[in-house]
C-alpha atoms as a PDB file:
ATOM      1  CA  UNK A   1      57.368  -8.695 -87.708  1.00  0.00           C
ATOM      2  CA  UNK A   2      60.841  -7.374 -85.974  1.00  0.00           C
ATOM      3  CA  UNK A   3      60.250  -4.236 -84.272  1.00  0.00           C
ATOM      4  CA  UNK A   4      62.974  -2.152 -86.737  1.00  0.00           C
ATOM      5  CA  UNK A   5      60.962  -3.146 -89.876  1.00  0.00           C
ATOM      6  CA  UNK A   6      57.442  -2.650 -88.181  1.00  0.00           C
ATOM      7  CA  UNK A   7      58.960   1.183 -87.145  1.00  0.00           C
ATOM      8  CA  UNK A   8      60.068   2.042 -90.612  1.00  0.00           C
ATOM      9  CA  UNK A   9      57.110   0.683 -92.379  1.00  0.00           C
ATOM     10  CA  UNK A  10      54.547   2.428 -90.344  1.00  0.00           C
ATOM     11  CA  UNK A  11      56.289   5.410 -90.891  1.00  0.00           C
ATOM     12  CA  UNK A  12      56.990   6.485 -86.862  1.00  0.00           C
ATOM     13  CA  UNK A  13      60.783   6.115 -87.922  1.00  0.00           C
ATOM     14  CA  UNK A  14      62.097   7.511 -91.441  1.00  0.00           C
ATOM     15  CA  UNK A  15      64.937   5.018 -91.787  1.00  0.00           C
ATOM     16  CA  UNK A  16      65.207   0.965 -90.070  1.00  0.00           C
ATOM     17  CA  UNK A  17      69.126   1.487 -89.468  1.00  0.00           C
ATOM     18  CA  UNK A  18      67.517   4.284 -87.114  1.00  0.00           C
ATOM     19  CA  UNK A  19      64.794   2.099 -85.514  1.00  0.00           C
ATOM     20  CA  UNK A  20      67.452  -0.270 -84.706  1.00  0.00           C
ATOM     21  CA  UNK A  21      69.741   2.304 -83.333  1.00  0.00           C
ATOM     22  CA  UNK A  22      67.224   3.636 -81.041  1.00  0.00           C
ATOM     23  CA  UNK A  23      65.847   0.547 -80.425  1.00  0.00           C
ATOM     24  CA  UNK A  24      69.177  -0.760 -79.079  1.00  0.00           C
ATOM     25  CA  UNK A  25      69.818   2.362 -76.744  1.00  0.00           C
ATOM     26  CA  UNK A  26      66.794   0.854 -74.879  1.00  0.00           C
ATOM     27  CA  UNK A  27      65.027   3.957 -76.071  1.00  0.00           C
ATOM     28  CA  UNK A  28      61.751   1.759 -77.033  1.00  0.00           C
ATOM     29  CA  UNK A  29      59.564  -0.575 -75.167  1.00  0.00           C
ATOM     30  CA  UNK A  30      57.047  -3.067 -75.975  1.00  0.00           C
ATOM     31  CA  UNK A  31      54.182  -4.091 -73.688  1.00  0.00           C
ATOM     32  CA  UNK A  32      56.190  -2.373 -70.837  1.00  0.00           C
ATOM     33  CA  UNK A  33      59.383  -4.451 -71.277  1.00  0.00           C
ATOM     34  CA  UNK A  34      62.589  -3.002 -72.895  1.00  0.00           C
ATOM     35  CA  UNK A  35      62.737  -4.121 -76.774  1.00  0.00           C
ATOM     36  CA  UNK A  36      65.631  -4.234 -79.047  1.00  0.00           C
ATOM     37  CA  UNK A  37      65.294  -4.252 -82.916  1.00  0.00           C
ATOM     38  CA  UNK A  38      64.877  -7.891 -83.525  1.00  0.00           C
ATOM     39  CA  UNK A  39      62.072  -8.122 -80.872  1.00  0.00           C
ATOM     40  CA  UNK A  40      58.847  -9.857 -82.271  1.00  0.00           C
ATOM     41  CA  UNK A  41      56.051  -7.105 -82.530  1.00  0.00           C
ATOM     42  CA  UNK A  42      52.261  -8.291 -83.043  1.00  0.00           C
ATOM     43  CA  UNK A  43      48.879  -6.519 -83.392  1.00  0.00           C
ATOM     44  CA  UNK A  44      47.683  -5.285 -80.162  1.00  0.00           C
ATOM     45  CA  UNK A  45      50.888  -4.788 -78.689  1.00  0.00           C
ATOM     46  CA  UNK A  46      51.802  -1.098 -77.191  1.00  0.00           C
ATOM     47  CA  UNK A  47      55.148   0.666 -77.925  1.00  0.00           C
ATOM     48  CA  UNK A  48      56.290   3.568 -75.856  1.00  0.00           C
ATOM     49  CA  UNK A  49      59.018   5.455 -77.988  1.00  0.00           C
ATOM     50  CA  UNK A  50      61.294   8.190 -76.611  1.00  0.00           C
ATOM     51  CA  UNK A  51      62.742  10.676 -79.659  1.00  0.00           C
ATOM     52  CA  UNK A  52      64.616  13.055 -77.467  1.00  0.00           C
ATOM     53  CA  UNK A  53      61.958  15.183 -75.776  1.00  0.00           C
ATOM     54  CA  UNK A  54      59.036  13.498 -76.751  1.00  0.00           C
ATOM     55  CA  UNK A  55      57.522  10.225 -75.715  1.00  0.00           C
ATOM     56  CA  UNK A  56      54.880   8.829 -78.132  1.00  0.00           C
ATOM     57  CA  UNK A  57      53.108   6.135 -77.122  1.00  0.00           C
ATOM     58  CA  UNK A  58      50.541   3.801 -79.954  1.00  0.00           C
ATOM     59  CA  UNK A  59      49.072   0.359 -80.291  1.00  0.00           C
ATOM     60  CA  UNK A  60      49.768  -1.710 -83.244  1.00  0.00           C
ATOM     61  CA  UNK A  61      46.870  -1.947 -85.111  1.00  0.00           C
ATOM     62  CA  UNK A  62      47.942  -3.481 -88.473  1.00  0.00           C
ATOM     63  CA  UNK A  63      51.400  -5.448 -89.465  1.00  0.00           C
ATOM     64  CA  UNK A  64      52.317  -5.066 -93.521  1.00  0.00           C
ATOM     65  CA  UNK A  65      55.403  -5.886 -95.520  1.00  0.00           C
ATOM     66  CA  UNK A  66      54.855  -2.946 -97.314  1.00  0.00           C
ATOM     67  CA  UNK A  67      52.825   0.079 -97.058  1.00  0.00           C
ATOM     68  CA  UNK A  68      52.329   3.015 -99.045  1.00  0.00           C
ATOM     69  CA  UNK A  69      52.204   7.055 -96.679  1.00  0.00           C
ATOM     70  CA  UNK A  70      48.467   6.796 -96.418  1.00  0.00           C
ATOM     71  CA  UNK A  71      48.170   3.046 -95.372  1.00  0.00           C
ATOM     72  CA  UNK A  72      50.628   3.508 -93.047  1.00  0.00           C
ATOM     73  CA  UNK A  73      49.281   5.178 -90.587  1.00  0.00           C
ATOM     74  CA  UNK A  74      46.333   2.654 -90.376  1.00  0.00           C
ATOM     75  CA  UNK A  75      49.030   0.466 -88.909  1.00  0.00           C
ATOM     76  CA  UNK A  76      48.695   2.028 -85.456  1.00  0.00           C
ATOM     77  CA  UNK A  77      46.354   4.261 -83.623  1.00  0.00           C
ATOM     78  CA  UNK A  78      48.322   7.155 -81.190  1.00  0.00           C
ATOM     79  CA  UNK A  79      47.303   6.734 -77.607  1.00  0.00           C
ATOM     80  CA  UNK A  80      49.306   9.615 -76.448  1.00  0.00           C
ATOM     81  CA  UNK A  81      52.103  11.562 -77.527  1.00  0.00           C
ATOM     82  CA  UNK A  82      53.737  14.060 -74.798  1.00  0.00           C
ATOM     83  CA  UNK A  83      56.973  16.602 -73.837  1.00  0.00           C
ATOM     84  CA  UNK A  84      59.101  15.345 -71.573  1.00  0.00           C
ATOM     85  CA  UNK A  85      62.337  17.242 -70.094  1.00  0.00           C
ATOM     86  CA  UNK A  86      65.644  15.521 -69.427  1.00  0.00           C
ATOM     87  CA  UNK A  87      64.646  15.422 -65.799  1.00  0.00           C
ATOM     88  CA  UNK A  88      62.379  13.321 -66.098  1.00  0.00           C
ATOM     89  CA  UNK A  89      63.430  11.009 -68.438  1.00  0.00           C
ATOM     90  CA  UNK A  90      66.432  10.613 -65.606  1.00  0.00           C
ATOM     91  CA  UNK A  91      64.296   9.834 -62.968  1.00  0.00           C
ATOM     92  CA  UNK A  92      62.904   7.199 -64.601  1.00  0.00           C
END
């Protein structure tokens, strides 16, 4: 499933034409390497997603073409979720 679609679906995005905007600022990565929107994503995969100041990191536990509020969030289980400041996110 393309990484926009799996975002919007599981509900960690609202909207896919905001997936694929972040997505394409290099804001996302999958299994450690820089995704954009059309990249591939599969169960057991890791995404590391910066909104802003926060950097959420799951594993994709479920892939579904359609998924109602409640199912959704079966589709991934949160590893860690964190602050960061704009110092660090520079450094990096």
């Amino acid at each position: 499933m393309r990484l926009d679609k799996y975002l919007k679906v599981s509900r960690l995005v609202k909207r896919r034409t905001l997936a694929k905007e972040i997505s394409d600022q290099g804001r996302i990565t999958v299994n450690g390497n820089v995704a954009k929107a059309g990249t591939d994503v599969k169960v057991e995969d890791e995404l590391v997603i910066r909104f802003g100041q926060k950097l959420v990191t799951v594993k994709v536990t479920g892939l579904s073409e359609h998924a109602s509020k409640e199912n959704a969030k079966g589709m991934y289980d949160l590893i860690k979720e964190e602050r960061i400041n704009n110092n660090q996110v520079e450094d990096e």
